[in-house]
N, C-alpha and C. Protein backbone atom coordinates (compact mmCIF):
# COMPACT_ATOMS: atom_id res chain seq x y z
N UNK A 1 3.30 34.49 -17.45
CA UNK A 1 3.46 33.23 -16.75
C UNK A 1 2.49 33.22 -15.58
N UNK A 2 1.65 32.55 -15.60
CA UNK A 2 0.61 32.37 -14.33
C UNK A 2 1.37 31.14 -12.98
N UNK A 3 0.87 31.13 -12.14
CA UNK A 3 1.39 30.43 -10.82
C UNK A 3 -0.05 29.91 -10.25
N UNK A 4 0.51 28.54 -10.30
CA UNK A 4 -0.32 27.31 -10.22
C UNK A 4 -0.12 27.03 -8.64
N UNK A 5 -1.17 27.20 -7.27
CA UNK A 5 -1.35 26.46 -5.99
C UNK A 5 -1.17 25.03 -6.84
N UNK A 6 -0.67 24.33 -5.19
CA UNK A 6 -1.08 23.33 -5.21
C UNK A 6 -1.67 23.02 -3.68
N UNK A 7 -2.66 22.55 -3.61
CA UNK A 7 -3.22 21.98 -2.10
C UNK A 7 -3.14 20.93 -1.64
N UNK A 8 -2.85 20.94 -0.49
CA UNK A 8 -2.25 19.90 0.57
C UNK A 8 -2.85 19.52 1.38
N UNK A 9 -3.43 18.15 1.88
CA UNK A 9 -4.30 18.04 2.87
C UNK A 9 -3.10 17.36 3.81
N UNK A 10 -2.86 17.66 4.92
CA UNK A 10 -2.39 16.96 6.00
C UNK A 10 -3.13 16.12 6.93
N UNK A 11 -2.72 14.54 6.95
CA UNK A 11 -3.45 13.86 7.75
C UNK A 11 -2.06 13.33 8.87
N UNK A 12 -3.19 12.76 9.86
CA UNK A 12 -1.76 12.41 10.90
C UNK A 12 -2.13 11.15 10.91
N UNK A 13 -1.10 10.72 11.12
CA UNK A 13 -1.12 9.11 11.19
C UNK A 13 -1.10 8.41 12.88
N UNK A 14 -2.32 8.24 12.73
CA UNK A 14 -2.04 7.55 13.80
C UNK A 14 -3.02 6.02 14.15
N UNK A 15 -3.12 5.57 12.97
CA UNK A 15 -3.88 4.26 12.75
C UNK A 15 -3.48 4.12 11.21
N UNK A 16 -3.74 2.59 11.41
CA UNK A 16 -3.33 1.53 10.13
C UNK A 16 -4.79 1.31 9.20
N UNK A 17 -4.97 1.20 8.20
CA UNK A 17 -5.94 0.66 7.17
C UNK A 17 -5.87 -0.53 6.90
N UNK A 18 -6.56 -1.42 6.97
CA UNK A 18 -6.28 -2.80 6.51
C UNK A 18 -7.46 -3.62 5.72
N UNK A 19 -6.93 -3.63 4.19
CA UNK A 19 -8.14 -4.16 3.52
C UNK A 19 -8.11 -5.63 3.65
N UNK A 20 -9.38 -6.14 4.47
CA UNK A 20 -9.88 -7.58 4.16
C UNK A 20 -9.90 -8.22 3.00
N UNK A 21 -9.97 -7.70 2.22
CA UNK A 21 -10.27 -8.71 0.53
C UNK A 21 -8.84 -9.04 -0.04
N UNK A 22 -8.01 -8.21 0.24
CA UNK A 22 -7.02 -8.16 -0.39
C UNK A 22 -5.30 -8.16 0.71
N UNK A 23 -5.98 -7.63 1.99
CA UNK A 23 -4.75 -7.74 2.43
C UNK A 23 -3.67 -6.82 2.48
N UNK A 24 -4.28 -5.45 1.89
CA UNK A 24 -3.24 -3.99 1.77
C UNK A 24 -3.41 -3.16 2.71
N UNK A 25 -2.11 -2.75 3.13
CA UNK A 25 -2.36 -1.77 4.33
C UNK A 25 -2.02 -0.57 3.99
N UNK A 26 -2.79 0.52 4.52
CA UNK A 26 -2.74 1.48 3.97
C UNK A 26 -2.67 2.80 5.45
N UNK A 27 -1.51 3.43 5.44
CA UNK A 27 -1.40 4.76 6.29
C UNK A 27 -2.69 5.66 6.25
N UNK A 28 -3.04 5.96 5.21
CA UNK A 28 -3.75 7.64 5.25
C UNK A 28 -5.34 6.49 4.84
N UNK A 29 -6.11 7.65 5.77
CA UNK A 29 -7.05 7.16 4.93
C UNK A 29 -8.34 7.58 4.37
N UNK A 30 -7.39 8.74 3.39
CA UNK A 30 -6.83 9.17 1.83
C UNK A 30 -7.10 8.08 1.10
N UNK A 31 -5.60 7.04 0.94
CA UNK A 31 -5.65 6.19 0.45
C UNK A 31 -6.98 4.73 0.95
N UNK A 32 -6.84 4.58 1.64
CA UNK A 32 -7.98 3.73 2.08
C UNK A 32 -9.61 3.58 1.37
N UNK A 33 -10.07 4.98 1.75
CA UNK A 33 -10.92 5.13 0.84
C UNK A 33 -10.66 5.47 -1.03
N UNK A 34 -9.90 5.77 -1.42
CA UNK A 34 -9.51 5.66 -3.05
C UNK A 34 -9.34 4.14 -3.19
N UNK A 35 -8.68 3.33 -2.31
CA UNK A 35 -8.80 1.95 -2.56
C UNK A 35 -10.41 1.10 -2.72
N UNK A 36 -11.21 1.59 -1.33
CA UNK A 36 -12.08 1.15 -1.94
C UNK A 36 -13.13 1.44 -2.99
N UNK A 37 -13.05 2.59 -3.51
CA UNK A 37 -13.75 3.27 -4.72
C UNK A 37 -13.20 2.46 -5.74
N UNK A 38 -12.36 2.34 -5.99
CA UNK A 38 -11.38 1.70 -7.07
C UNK A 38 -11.91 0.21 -7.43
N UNK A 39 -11.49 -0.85 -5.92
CA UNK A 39 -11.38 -1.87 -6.06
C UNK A 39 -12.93 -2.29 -5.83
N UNK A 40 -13.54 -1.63 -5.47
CA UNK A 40 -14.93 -1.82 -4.91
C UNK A 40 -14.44 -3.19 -3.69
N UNK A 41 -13.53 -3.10 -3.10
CA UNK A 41 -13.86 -4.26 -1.65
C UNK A 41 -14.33 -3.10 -0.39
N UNK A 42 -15.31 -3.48 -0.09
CA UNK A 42 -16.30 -2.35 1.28
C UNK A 42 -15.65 -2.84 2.27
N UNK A 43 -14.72 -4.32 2.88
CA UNK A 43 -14.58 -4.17 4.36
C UNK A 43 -12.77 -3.70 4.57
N UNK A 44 -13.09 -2.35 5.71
CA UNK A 44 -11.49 -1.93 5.57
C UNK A 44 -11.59 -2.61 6.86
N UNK A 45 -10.51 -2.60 7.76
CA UNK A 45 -10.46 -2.71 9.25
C UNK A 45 -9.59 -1.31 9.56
N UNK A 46 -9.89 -0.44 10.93
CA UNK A 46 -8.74 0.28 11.66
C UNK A 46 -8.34 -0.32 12.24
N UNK A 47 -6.96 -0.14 12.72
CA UNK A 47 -6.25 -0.91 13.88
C UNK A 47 -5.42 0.72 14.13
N UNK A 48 -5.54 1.16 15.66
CA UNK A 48 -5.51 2.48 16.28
C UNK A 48 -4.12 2.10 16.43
N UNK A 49 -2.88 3.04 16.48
CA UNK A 49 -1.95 2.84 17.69
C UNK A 49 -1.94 3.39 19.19
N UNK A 50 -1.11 2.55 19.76
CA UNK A 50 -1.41 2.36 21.60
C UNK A 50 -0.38 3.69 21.43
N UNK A 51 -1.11 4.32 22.47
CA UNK A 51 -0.47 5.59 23.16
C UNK A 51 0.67 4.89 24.37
């Protein structure tokens, strides 16, 4: 029986993703960029959160 890693990237959240074309918001951005590879829309916006 072999034992399979799995790897984990930890991101912190501390800003929003927000795709212009479409209107999806996205936490990580992980996801953000896989969205735009995917969907091909190029404009994301950040929006930071206030400390």
């Amino acid at each position: 029986m072999s034992s399979s890693s799995t790897s984990m990237t930890i991101e912190e959240i501390d800003r929003l993703f927000y795709c212009t074309e479409c209107k999806v918001v996205f936490l990580f951005s992980s996801d953000a960029i896989d969205h735009e590879t995917a969907s091909g829309h190029p404009r994301m916006q950040e929006m930071a959160f206030e400390e």
